[in-house]
C-alpha atoms as a PDB file:
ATOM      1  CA  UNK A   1      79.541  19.440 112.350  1.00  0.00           C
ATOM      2  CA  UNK A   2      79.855  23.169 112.414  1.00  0.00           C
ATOM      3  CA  UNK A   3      83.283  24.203 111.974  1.00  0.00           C
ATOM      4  CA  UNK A   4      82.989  27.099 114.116  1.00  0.00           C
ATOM      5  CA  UNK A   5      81.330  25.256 117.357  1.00  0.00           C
ATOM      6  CA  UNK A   6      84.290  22.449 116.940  1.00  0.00           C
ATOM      7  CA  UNK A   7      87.095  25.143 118.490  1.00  0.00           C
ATOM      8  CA  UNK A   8      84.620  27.112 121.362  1.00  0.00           C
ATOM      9  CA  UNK A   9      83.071  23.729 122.436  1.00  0.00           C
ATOM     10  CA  UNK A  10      84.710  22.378 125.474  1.00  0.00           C
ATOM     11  CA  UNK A  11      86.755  25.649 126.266  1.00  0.00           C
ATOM     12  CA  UNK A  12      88.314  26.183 129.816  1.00  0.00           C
ATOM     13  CA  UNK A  13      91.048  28.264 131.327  1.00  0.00           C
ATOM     14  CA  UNK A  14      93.039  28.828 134.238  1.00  0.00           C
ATOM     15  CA  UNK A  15      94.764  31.926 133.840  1.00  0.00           C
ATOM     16  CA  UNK A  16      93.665  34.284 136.265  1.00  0.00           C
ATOM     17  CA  UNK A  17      95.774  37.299 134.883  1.00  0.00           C
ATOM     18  CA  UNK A  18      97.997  38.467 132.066  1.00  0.00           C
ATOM     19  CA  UNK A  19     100.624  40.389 132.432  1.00  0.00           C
ATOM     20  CA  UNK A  20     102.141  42.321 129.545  1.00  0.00           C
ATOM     21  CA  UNK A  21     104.891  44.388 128.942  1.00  0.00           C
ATOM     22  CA  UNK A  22     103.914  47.492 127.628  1.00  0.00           C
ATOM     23  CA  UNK A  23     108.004  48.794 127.464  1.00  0.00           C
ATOM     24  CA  UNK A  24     109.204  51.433 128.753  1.00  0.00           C
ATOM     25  CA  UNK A  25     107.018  54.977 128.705  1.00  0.00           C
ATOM     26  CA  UNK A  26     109.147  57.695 128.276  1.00  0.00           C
ATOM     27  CA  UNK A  27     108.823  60.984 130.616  1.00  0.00           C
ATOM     28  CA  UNK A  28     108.112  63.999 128.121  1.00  0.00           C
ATOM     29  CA  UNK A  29     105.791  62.568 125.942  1.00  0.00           C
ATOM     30  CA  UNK A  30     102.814  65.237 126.862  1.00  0.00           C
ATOM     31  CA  UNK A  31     100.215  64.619 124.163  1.00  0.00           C
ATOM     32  CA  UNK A  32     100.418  60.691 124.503  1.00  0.00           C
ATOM     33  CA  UNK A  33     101.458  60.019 121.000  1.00  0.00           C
ATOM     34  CA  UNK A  34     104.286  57.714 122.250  1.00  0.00           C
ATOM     35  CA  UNK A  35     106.447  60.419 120.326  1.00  0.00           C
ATOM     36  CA  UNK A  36     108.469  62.903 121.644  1.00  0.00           C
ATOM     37  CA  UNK A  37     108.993  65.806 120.022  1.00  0.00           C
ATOM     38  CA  UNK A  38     108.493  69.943 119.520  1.00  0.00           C
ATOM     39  CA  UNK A  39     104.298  69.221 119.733  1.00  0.00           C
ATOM     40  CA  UNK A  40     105.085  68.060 123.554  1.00  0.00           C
ATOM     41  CA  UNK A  41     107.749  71.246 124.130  1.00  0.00           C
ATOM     42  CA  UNK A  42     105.012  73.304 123.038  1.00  0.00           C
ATOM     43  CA  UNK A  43     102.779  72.190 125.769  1.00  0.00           C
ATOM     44  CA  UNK A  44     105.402  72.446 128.440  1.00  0.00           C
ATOM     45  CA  UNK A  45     106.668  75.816 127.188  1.00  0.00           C
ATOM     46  CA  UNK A  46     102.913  77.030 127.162  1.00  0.00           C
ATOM     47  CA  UNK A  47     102.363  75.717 130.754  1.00  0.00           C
ATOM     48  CA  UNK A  48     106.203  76.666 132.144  1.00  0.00           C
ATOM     49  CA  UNK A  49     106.475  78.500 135.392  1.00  0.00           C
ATOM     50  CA  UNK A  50     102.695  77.167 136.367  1.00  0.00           C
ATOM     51  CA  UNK A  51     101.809  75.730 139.313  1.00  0.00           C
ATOM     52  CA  UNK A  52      98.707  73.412 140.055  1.00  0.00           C
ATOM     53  CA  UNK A  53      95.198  75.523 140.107  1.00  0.00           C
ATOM     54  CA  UNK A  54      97.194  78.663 137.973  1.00  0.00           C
ATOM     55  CA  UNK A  55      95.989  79.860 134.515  1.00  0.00           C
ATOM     56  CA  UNK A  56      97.400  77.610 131.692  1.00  0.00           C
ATOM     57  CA  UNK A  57      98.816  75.219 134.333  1.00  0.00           C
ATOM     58  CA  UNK A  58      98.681  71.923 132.467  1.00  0.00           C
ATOM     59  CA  UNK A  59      98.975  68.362 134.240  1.00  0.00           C
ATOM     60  CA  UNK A  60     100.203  66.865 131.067  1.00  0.00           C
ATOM     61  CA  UNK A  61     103.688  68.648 131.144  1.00  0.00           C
ATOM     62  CA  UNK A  62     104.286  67.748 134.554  1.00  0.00           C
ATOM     63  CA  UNK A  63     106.527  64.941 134.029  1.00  0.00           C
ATOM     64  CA  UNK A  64     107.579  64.579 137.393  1.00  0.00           C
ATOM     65  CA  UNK A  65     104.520  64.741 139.318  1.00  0.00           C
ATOM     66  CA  UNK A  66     105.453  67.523 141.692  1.00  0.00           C
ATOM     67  CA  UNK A  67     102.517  70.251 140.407  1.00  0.00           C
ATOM     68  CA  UNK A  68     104.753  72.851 139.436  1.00  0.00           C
ATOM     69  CA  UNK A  69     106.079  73.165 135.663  1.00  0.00           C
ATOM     70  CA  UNK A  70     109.942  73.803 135.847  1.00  0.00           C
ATOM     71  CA  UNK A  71     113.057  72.937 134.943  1.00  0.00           C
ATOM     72  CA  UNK A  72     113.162  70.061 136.181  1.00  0.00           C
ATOM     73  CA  UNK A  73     110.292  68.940 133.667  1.00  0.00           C
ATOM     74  CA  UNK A  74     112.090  70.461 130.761  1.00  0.00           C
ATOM     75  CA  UNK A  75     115.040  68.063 132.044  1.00  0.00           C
ATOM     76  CA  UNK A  76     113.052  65.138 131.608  1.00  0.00           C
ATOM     77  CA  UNK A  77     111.502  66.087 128.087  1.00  0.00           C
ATOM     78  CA  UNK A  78     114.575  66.800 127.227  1.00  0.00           C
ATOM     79  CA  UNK A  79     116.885  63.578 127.550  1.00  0.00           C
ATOM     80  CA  UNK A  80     113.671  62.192 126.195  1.00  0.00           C
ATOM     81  CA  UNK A  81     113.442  64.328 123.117  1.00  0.00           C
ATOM     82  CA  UNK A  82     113.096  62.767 119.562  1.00  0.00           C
ATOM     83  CA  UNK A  83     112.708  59.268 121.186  1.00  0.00           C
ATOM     84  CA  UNK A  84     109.885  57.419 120.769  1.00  0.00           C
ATOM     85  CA  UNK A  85     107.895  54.947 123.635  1.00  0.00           C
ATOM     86  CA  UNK A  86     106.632  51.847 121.507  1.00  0.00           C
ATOM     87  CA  UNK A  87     104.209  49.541 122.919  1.00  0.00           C
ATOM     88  CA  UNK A  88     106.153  45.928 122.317  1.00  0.00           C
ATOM     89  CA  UNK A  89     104.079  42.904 122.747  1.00  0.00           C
ATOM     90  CA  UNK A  90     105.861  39.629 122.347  1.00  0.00           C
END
């Protein structure tokens, strides 16, 4: 007998979806490194005073999804800042 076949023959499942907590996913983390730090300040200070459709606007350092880059996003990085978002899987 094929040692291999002996654990896939006679396989079935019921589970019709996994859910998995991926922790929590810190606001300020711009460059999706899970880290955040000066490399995601950089990308909000670049983008700062921007608004959605404006030269060097940048999506990323709009933290709180109201398509303008202000203080309000520097807020968020900021109680963030030197934390880091890990991915936890029990």
């Amino acid at each position: 007998m094929d040692l291999d076949n002996r654990f896939v023959r006679d396989y079935t499942t019921s589970l019709t979806s996994l859910a998995v907590d991926m922790g929590a996913l810190l606001e300020g983390n711009a460059n999706d490194n899970n880290i955040i730090n000066i490399s995601d300040f950089g990308i909000l200070a670049v983008a700062y005073g921007k608004t959605g459709g404006q030269e060097d606007y940048d999506a990323r350092a709009n933290f709180d999804r109201n398509n303008i880059i202000n203080i309000s996003d520097f807020g968020l990085l900021a109680i963030n800042y030197a934390k880091t978002a890990p991915v936890t899987v029990p």
